[in-house]
C-alpha atoms as a PDB file:
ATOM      1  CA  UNK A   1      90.221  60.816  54.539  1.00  0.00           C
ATOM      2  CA  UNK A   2      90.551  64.024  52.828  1.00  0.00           C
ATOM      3  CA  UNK A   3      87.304  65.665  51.163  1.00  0.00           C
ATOM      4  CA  UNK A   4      88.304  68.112  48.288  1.00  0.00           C
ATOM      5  CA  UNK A   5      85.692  70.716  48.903  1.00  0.00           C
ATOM      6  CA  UNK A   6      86.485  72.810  45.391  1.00  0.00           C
ATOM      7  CA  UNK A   7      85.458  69.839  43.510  1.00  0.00           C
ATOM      8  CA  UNK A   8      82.581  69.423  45.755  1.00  0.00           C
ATOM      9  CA  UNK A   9      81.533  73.048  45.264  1.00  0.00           C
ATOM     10  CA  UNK A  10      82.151  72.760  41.271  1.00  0.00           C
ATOM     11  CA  UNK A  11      80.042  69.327  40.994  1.00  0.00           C
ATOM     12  CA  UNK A  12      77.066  71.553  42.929  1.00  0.00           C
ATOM     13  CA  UNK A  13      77.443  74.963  41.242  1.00  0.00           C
ATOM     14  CA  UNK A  14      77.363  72.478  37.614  1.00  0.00           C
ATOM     15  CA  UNK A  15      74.311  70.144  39.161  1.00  0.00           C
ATOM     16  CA  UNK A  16      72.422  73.622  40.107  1.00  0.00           C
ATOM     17  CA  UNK A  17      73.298  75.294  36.944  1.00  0.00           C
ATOM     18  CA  UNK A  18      72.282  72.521  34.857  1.00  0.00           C
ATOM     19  CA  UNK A  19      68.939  72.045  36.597  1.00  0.00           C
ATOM     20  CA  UNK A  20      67.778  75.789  36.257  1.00  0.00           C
ATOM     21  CA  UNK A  21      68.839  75.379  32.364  1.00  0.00           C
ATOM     22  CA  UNK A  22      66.316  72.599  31.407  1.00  0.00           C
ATOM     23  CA  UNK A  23      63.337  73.761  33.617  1.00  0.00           C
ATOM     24  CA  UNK A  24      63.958  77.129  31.394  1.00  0.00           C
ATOM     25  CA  UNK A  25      63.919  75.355  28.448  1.00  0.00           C
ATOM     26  CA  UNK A  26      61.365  72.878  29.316  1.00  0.00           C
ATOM     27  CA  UNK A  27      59.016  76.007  30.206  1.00  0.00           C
ATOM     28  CA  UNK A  28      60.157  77.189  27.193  1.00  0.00           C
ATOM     29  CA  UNK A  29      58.816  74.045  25.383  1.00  0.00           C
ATOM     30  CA  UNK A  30      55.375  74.848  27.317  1.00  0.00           C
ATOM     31  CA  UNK A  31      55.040  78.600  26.093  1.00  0.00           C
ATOM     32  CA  UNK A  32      55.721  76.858  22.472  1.00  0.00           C
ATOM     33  CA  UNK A  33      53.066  74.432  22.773  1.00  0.00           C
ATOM     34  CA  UNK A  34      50.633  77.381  24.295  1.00  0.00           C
ATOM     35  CA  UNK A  35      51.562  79.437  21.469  1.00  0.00           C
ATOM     36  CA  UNK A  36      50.384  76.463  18.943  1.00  0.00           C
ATOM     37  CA  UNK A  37      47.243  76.370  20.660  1.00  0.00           C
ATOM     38  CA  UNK A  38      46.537  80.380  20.876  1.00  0.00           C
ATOM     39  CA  UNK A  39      47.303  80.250  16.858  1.00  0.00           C
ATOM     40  CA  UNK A  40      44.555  77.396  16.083  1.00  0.00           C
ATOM     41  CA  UNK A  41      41.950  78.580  18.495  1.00  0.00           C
ATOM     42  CA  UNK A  42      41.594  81.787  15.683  1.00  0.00           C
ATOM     43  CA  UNK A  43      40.039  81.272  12.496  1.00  0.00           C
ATOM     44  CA  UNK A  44      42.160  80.344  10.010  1.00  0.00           C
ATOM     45  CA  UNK A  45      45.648  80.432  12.517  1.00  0.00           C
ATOM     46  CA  UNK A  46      47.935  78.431  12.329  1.00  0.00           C
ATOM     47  CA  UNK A  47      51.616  78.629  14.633  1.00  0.00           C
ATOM     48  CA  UNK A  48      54.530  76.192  12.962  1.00  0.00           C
ATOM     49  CA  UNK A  49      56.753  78.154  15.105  1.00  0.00           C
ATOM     50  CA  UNK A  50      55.327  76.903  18.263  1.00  0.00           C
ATOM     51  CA  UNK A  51      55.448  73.888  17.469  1.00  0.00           C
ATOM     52  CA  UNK A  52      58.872  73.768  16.047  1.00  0.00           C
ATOM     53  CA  UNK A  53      59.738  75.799  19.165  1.00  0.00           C
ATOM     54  CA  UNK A  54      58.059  72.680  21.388  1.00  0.00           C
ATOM     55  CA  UNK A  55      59.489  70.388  20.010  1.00  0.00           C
ATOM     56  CA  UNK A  56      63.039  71.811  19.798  1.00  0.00           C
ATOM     57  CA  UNK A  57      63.149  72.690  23.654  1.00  0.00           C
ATOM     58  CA  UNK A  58      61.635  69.099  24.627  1.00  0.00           C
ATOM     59  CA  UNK A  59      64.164  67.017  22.451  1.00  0.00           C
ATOM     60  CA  UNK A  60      66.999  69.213  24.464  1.00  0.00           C
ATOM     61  CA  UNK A  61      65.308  68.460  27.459  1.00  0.00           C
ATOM     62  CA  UNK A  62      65.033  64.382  26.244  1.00  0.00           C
ATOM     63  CA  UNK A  63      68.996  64.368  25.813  1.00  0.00           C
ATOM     64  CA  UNK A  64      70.180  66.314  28.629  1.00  0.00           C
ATOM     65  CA  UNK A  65      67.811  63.010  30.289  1.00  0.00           C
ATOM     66  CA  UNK A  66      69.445  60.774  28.180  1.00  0.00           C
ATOM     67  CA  UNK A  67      72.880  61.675  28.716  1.00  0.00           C
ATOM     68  CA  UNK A  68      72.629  61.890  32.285  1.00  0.00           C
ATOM     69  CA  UNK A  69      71.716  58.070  32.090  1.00  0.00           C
ATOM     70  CA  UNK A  70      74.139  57.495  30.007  1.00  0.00           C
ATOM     71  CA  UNK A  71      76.534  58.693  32.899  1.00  0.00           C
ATOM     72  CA  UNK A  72      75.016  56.939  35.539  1.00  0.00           C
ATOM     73  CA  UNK A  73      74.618  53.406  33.680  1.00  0.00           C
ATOM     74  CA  UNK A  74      78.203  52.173  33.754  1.00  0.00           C
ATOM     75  CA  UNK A  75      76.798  49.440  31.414  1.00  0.00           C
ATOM     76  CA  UNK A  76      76.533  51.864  28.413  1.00  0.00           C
ATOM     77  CA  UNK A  77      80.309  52.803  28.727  1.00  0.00           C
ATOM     78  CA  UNK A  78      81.766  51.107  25.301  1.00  0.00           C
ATOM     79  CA  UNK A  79      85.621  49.361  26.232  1.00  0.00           C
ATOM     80  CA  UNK A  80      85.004  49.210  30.115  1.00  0.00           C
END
């Protein structure tokens, strides 16, 4: 049995790439949701931004999930 080690090494530099991509986002999600809180703890403040930020950054964060299932789950292949 042969192992194909550049393959191996492409899978892990994608896996380790991808990973470091969503926490960034998903912490960018956080300082969204922080920002929406700052903006209504002062009179008057209000912060769509954050919250459009939030919600952008967890929704990418949802279908990078969801489409990693969808890999996995050999059920939710169409034709196979």
């Amino acid at each position: 049995m042969r192992l194909n080690w550049t393959a191996l090494g492409e899978v892990t530099a994608v896996s380790i790439g991808v990973t470091v991509a969503v926490v960034v986002v998903f912490a960018l999600g956080v300082l969204g949701l922080a920002r929406l809180e700052g903006a209504r703890q002062q009179p008057g403040g209000t912060s769509a931004l954050g919250l459009g930020q939030a919600a952008l950054c967890f929704l990418a964060c949802a279908a990078v999930v969801a489409y990693g299932i969808y890999l996995i789950v050999p059920q939710l292949h169409p034709g196979r």
